[in-house]
C-alpha atoms as a PDB file:
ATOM      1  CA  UNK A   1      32.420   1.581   4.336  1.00  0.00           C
ATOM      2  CA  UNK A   2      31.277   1.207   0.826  1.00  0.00           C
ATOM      3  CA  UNK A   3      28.069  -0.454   2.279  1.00  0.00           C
ATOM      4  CA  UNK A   4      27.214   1.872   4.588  1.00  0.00           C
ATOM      5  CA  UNK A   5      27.259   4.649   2.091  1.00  0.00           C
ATOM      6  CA  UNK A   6      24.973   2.985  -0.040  1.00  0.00           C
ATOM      7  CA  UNK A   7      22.867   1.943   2.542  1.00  0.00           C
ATOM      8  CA  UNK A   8      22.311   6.299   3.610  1.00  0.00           C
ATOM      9  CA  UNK A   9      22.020   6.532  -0.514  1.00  0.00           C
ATOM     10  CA  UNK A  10      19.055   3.798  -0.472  1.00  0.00           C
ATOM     11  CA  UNK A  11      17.449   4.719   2.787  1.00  0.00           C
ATOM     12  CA  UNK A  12      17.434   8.769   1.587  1.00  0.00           C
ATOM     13  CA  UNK A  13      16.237   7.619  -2.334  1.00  0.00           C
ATOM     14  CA  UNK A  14      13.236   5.254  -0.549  1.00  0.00           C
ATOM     15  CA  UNK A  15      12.228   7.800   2.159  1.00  0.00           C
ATOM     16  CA  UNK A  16      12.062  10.953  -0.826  1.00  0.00           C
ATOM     17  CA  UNK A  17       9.748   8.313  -2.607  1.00  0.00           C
ATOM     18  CA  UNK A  18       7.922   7.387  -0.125  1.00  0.00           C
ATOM     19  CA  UNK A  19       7.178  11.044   0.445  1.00  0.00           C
ATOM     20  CA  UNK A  20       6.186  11.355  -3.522  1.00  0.00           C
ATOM     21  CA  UNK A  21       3.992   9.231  -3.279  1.00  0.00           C
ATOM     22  CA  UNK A  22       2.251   9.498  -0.404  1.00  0.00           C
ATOM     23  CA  UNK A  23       2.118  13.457  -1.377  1.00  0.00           C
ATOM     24  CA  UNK A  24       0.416  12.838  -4.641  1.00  0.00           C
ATOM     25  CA  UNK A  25      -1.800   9.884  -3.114  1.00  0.00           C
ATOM     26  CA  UNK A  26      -2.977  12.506  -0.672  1.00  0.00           C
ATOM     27  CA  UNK A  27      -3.948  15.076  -2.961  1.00  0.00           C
ATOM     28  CA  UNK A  28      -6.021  12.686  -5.626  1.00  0.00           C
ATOM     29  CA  UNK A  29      -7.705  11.720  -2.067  1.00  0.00           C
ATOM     30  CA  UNK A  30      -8.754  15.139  -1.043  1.00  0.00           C
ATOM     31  CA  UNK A  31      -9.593  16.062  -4.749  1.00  0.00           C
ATOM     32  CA  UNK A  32     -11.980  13.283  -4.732  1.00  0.00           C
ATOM     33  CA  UNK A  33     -13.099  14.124  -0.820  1.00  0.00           C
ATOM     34  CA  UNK A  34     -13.748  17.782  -2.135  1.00  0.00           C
ATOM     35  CA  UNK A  35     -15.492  17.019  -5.381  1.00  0.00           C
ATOM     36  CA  UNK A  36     -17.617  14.788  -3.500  1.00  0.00           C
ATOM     37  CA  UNK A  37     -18.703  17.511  -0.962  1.00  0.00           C
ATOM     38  CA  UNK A  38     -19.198  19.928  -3.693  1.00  0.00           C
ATOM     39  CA  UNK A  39     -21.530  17.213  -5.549  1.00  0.00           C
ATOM     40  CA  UNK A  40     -23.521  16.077  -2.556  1.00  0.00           C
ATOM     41  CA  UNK A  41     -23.120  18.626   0.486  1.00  0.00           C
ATOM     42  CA  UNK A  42     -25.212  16.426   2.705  1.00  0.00           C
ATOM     43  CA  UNK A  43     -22.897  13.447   2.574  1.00  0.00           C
ATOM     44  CA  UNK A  44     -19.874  15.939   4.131  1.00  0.00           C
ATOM     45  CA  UNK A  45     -19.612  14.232   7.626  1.00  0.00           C
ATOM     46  CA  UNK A  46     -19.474  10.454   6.121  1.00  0.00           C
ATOM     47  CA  UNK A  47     -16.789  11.646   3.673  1.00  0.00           C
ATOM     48  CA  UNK A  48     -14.910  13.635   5.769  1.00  0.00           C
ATOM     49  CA  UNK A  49     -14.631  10.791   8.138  1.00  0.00           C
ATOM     50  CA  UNK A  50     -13.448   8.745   5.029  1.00  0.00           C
ATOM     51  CA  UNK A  51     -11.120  10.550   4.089  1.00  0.00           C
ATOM     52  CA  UNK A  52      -9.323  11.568   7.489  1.00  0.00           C
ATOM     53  CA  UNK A  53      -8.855   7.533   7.892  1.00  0.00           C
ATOM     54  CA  UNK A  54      -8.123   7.463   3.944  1.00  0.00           C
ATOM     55  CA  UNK A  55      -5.389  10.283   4.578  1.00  0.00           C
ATOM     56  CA  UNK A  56      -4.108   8.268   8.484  1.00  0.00           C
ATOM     57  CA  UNK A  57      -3.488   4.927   6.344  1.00  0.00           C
ATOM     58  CA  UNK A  58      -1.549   6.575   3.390  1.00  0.00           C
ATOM     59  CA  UNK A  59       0.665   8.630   6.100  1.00  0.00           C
ATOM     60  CA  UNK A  60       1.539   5.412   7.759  1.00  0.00           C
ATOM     61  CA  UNK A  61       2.941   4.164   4.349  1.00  0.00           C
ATOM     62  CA  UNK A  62       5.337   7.052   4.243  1.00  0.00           C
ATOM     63  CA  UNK A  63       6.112   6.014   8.072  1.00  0.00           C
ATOM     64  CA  UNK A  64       7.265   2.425   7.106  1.00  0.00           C
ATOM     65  CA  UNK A  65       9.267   3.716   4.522  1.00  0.00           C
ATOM     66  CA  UNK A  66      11.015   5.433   7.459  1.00  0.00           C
ATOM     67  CA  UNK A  67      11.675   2.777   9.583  1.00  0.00           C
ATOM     68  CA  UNK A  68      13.032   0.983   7.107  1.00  0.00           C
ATOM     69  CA  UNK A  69      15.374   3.824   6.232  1.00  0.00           C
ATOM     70  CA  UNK A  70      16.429   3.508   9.465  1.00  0.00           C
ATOM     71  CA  UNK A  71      17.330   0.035   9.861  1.00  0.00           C
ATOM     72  CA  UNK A  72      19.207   0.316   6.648  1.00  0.00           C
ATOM     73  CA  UNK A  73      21.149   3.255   8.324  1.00  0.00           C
ATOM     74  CA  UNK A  74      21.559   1.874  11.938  1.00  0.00           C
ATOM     75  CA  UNK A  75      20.724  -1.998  12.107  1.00  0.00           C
ATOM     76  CA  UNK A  76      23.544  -3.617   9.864  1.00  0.00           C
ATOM     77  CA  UNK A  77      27.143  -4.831  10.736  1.00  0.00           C
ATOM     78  CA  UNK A  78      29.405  -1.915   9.913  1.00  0.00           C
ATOM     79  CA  UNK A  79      27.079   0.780  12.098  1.00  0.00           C
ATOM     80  CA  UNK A  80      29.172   0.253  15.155  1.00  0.00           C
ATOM     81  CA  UNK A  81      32.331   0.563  12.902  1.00  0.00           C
ATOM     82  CA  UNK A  82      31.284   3.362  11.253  1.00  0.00           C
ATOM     83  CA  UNK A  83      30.381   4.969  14.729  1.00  0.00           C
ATOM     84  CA  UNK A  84      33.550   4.257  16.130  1.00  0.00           C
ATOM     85  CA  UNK A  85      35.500   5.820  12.895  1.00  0.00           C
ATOM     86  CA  UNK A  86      33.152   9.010  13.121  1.00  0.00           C
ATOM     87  CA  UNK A  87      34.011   9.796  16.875  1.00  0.00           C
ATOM     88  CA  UNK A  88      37.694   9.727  16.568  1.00  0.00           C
END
């Protein structure tokens, strides 16, 4: 039981880190995508493109960090245990 609580502890603590730090990478990204467009307003396409895949890649970060959350929840021995002592 004592495993399974840490587990939720570390899969909560990694997921709300994750989710730092894909926050603050996306908002140095779109500060850069905006100064760029207010330096050169030409070159607004090519950089929005850029950073739309930019922003798609640093989201899927924050996804992995999810699925790993979730194996550490639901994927180790004591799940079906823990299952079991939660529906009685």
């Amino acid at each position: 039981m004592e495993f399974f609580i840490a587990s939720v502890w570390a899969a909560g603590l990694a997921v709300g880190i994750a989710a730092f730090g894909c926050g603050i990478g996306q908002g140095m990204g779109l500060n850069g995508a905006v100064s760029g467009v207010a330096r050169n307003p030409e070159a607004s396409g090519k950089i929005t493109v850029t950073l739309l895949i930019g922003l798609a890649m640093i989201e899927s970060l924050c996804i992995y960090a999810l699925v790993v959350a979730l194996i550490l929840i639901y994927a180790h021995p004591q799940a079906a245990a823990v299952a079991e002592l939660l529906a009685h």
